[in-house]
Protein backbone atom coordinates (compact mmCIF):
# COMPACT_ATOMS: atom_id res chain seq x y z
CA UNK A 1 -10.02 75.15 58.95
CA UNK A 2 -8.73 71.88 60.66
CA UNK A 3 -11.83 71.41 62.37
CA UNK A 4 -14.06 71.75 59.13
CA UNK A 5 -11.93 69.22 56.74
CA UNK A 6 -12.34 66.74 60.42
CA UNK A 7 -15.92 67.38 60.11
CA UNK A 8 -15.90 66.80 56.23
CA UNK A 9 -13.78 63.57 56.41
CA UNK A 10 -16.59 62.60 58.72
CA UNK A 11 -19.67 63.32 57.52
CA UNK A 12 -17.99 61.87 54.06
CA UNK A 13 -17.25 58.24 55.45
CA UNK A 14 -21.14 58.39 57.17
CA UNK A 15 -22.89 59.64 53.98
CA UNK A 16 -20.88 56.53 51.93
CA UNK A 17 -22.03 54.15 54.16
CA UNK A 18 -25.90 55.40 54.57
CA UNK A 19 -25.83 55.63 51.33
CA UNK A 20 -25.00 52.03 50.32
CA UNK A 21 -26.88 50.75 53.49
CA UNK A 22 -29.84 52.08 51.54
CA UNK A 23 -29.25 50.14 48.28
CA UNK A 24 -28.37 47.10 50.14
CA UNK A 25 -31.30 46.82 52.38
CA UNK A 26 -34.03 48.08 49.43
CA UNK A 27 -32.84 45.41 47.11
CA UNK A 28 -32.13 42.95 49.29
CA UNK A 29 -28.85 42.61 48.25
CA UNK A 30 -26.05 40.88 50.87
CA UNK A 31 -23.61 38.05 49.55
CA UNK A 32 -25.91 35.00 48.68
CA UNK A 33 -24.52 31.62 47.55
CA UNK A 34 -25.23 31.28 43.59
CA UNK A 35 -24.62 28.29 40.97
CA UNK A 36 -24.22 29.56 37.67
CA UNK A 37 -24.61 27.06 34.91
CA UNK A 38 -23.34 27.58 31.54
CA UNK A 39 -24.33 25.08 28.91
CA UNK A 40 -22.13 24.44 25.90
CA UNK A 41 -22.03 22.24 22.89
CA UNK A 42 -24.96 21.78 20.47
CA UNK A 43 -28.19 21.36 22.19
CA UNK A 44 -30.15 21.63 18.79
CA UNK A 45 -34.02 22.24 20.63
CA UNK A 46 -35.33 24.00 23.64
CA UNK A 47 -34.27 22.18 26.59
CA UNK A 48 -35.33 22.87 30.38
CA UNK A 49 -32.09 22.77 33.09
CA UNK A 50 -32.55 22.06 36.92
CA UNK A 51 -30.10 20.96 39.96
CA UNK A 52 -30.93 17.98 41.28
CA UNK A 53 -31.03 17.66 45.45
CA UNK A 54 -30.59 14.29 47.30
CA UNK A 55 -33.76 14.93 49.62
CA UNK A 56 -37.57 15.02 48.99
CA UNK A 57 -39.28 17.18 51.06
CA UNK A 58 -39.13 20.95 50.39
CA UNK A 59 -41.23 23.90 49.09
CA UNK A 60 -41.92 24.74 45.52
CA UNK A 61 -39.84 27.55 44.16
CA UNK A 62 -42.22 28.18 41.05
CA UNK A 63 -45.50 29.93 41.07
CA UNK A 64 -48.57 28.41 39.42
CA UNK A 65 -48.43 31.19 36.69
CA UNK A 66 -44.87 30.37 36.07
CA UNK A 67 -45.21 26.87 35.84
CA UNK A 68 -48.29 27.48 33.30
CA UNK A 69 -46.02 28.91 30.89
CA UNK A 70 -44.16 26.26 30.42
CA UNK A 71 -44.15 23.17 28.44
CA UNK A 72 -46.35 20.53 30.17
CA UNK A 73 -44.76 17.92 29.06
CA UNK A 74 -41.04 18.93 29.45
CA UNK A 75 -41.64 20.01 33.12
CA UNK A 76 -44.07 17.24 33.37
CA UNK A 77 -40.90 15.07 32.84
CA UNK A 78 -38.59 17.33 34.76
CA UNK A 79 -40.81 17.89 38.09
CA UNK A 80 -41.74 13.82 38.39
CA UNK A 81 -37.80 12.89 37.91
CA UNK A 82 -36.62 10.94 41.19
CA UNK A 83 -33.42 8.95 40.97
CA UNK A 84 -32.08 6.81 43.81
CA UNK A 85 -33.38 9.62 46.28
CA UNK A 86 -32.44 12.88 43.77
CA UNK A 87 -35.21 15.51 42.88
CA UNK A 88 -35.23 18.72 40.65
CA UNK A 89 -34.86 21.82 43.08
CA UNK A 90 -36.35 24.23 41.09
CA UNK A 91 -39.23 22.09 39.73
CA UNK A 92 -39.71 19.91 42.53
CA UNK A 93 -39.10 22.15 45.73
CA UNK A 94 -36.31 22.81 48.21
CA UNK A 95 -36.48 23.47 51.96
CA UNK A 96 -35.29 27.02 51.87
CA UNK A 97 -36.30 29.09 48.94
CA UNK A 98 -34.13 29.19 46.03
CA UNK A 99 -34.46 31.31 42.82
CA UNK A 100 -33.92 30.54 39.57
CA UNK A 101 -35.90 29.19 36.31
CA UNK A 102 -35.44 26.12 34.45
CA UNK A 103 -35.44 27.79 30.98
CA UNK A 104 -31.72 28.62 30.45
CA UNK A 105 -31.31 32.53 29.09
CA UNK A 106 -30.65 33.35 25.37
CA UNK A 107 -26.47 32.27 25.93
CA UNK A 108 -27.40 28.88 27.16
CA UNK A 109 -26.63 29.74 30.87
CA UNK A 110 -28.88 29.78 34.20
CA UNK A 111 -28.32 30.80 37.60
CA UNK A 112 -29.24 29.69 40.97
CA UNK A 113 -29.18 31.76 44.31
CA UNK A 114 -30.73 32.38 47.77
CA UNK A 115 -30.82 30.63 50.64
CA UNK A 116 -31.75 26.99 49.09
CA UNK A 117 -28.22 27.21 47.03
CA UNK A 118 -26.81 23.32 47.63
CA UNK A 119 -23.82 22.96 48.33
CA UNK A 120 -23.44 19.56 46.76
CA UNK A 121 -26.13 18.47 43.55
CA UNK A 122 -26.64 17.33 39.87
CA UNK A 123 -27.35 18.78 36.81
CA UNK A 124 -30.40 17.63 34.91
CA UNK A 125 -31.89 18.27 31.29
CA UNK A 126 -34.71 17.52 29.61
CA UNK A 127 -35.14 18.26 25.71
CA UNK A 128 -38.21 19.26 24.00
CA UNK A 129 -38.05 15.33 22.00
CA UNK A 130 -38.09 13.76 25.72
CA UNK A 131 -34.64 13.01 26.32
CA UNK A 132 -33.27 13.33 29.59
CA UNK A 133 -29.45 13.77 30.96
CA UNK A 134 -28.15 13.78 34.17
CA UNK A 135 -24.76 14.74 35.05
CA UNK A 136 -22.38 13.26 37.80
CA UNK A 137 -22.81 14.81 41.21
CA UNK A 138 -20.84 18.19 41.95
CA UNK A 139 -19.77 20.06 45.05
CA UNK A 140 -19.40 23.77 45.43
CA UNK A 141 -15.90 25.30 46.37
CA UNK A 142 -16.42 28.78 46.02
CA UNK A 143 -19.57 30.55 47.92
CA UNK A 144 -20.43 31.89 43.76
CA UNK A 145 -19.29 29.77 41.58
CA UNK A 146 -19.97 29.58 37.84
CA UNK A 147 -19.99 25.86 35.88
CA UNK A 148 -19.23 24.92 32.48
CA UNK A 149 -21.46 21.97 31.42
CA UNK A 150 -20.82 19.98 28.37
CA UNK A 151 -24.43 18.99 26.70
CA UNK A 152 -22.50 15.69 24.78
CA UNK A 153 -21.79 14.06 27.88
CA UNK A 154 -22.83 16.03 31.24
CA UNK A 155 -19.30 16.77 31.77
CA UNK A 156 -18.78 19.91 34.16
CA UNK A 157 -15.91 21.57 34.58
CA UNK A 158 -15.10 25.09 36.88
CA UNK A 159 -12.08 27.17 35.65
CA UNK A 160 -13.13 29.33 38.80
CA UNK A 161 -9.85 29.35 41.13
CA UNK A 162 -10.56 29.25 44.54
CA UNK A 163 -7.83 31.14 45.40
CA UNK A 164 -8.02 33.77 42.65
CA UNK A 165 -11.71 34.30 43.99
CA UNK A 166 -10.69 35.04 47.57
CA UNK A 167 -7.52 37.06 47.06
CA UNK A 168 -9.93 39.54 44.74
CA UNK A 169 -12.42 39.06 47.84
CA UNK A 170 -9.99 40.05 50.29
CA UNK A 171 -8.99 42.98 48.20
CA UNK A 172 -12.15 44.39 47.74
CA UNK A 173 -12.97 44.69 51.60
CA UNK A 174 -9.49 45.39 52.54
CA UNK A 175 -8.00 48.37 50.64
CA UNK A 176 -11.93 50.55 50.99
CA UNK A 177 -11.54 49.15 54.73
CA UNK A 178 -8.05 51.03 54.95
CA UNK A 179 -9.59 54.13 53.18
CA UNK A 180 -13.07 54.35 55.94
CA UNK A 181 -10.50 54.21 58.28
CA UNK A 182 -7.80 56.67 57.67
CA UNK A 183 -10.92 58.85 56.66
CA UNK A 184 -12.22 58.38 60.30
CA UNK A 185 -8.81 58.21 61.88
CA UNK A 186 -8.45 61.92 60.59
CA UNK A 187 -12.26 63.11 61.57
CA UNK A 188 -11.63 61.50 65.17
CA UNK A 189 -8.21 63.62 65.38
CA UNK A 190 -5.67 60.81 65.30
CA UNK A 191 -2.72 61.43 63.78
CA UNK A 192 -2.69 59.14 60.49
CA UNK A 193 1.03 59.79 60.37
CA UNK A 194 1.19 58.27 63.84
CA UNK A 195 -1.24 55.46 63.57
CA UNK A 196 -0.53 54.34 59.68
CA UNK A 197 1.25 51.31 60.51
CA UNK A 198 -1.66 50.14 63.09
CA UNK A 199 -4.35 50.50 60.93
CA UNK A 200 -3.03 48.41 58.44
CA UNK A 201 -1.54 45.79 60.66
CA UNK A 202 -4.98 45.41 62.50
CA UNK A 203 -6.70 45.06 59.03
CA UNK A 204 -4.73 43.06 57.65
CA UNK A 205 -5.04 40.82 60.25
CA UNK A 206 -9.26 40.67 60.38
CA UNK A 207 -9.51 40.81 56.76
CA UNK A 208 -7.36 37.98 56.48
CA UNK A 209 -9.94 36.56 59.48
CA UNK A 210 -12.82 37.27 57.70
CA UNK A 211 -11.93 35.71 54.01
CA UNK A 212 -10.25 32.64 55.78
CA UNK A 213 -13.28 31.65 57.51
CA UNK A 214 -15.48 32.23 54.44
CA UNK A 215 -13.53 30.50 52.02
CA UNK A 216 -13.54 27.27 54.88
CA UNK A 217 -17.49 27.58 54.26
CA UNK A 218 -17.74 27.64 50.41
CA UNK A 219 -21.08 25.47 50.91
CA UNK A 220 -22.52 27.15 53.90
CA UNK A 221 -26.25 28.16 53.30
CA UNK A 222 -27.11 32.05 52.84
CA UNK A 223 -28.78 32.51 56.63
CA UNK A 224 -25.86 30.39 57.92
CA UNK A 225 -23.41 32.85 56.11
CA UNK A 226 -25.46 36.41 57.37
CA UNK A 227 -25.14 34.87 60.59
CA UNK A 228 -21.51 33.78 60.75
CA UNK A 229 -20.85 37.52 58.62
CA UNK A 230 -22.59 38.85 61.63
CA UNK A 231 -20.73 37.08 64.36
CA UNK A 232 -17.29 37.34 62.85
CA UNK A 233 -17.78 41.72 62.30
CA UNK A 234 -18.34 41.63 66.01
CA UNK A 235 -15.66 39.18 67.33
CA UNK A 236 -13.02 41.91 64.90
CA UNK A 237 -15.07 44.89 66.39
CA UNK A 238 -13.58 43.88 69.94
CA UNK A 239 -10.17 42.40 68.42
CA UNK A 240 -10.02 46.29 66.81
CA UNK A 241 -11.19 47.95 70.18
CA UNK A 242 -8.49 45.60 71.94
CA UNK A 243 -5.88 46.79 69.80
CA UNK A 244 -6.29 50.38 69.53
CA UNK A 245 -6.95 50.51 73.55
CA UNK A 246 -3.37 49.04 73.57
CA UNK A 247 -1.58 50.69 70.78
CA UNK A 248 -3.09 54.17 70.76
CA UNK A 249 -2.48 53.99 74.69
CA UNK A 250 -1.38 57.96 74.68
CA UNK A 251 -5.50 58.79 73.69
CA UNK A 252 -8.12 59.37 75.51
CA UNK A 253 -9.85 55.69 76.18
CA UNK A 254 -13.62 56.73 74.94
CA UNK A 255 -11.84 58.36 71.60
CA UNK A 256 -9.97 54.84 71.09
CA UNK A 257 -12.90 52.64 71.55
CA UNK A 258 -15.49 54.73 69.81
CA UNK A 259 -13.31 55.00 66.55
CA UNK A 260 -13.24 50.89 66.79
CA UNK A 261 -16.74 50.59 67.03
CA UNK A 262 -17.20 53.31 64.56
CA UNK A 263 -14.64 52.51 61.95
CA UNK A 264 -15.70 48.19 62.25
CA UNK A 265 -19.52 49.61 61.68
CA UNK A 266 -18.61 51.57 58.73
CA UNK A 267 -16.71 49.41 56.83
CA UNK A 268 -18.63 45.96 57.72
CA UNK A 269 -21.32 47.83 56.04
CA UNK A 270 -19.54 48.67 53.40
CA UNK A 271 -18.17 45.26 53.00
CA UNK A 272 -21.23 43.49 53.06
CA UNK A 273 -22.11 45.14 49.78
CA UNK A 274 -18.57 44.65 48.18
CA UNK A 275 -18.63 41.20 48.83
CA UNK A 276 -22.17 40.98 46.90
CA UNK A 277 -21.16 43.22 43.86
CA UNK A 278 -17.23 41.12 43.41
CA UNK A 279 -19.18 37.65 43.98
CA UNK A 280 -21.39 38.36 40.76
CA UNK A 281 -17.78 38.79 38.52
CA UNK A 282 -15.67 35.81 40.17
């Protein structure tokens, strides 16, 4: 009976993580830096909204069908705009791809992601009558952040705490971390009375790793961010291994290291995709 609930806690903690694996990897999901915009105050006629990048070179990030449904004019005015070395992202191009539209959704708001996110820009607008509004420039402090803009007089404001954001970040790797873990603890045959106090002192510790170093790189770019993801999960792989070697000394030494490798797999994985679905609500 203790052998088939081992094999159960198992098979459990591999079928969660295949599972989500498989979502993540078909939609290419995986945290992405994002700028949400949302517009308030009375606009009073359709209105086109881009960020504005300081360099000029880059690759457009609308297809010729897109751009032929909209307004020549308008996004003839919005793709030529160049200010003192500014130029629209969307409409004009960026180096890495970025995704978005200039025609703000039905509650005023538009979104920017991918690996083109900047980390420091403008807000632009052009109205259907010709004018034209740029705000003041802005920097990113959260990897997703969401912007209130003020149509009177290009004001933006963020009520988006920076700190808020990355305790809830923290939180939603850390506690389904703890979970994988004590699941895999029990399927390996460690004693999760015994070990309890390990598990969450050596999470604690690379969770607190991992969400200190990403909230030092609010600005990074997306394939800067999979890569440092991917380097951090494997320097806390061998902090983990190191750790367990030491403090679950009285096991055998393949049993220790293959349930840090195991367990760090598991929930990276797992975490990855947490980190995706919180980032969309904070």
């Amino acid at each position: 009976m203790k052998k088939r609930c081992k094999l159960l806690a198992l098979v459990l903690a591999v079928i969660a993580a295949t599972a989500l694996s498989a979502i993540c990897i078909s939609a290419d999901t995986g945290p992405k830096p994002s700028i949400t915009i949302k517009t308030n105050g009375t606009v009073g006629e359709k209105y086109y909204l881009d960020l504005l990048v300081n360099y000029a070179d880059g690759n457009p990030n609308l297809t010729e069908t897109e751009i032929a449904k909209l307004n020549p004019e308008m996004f003839g005015k919005l793709s030529g705009y160049t200010d003192d070395g500014w130029y629209p992202a969307i409409a004009h191009g960026t180096r890495a791809p970025l995704f978005g539209t200039v025609v703000p959704d039905d509650n005023g708001t538009s979104r920017f992601s991918y690996f083109g996110t900047p980390d420091r820009f403008k807000i632009i607008i052009v109205t259907e009558s010709g004018v034209v509004k740029v705000s003041d420039v802005i920097e990113k402090t959260v990897f997703q952040q969401v912007f209130s803009l003020d149509f009177a007089d290009m004001t933006v404001v963020t009520s988006q705490s920076p700190a808020k954001s990355y305790l809830i970040q923290f939180a939603s790797t850390f506690f389904p971390t703890l979970i994988i873990e004590f699941l895999l603890l029990f399927a390996f045959g460690l004693s999760p009375k015994k070990y309890w106090w390990a598990v969450i002192a050596v999470n604690l510790a690379t969770q607190l790793l991992l969400t200190s170093v990403i909230a030092c790189n609010p600005g990074i770019m997306y394939s800067g961010f999979i890569f440092l993801f991917v380097m951090l999960e494997l320097l806390i792989t061998v902090i983990e291994a190191v750790a367990y070697v030491i403090i679950m000394k009285k096991e055998r030494l393949w049993k220790r290291i293959v349930y840090a490798v195991t367990a760090n797999i598991v929930s990276a994985t797992v975490g990855g995709i947490l980190l995706t679905i919180v980032g969309s609500y904070i």
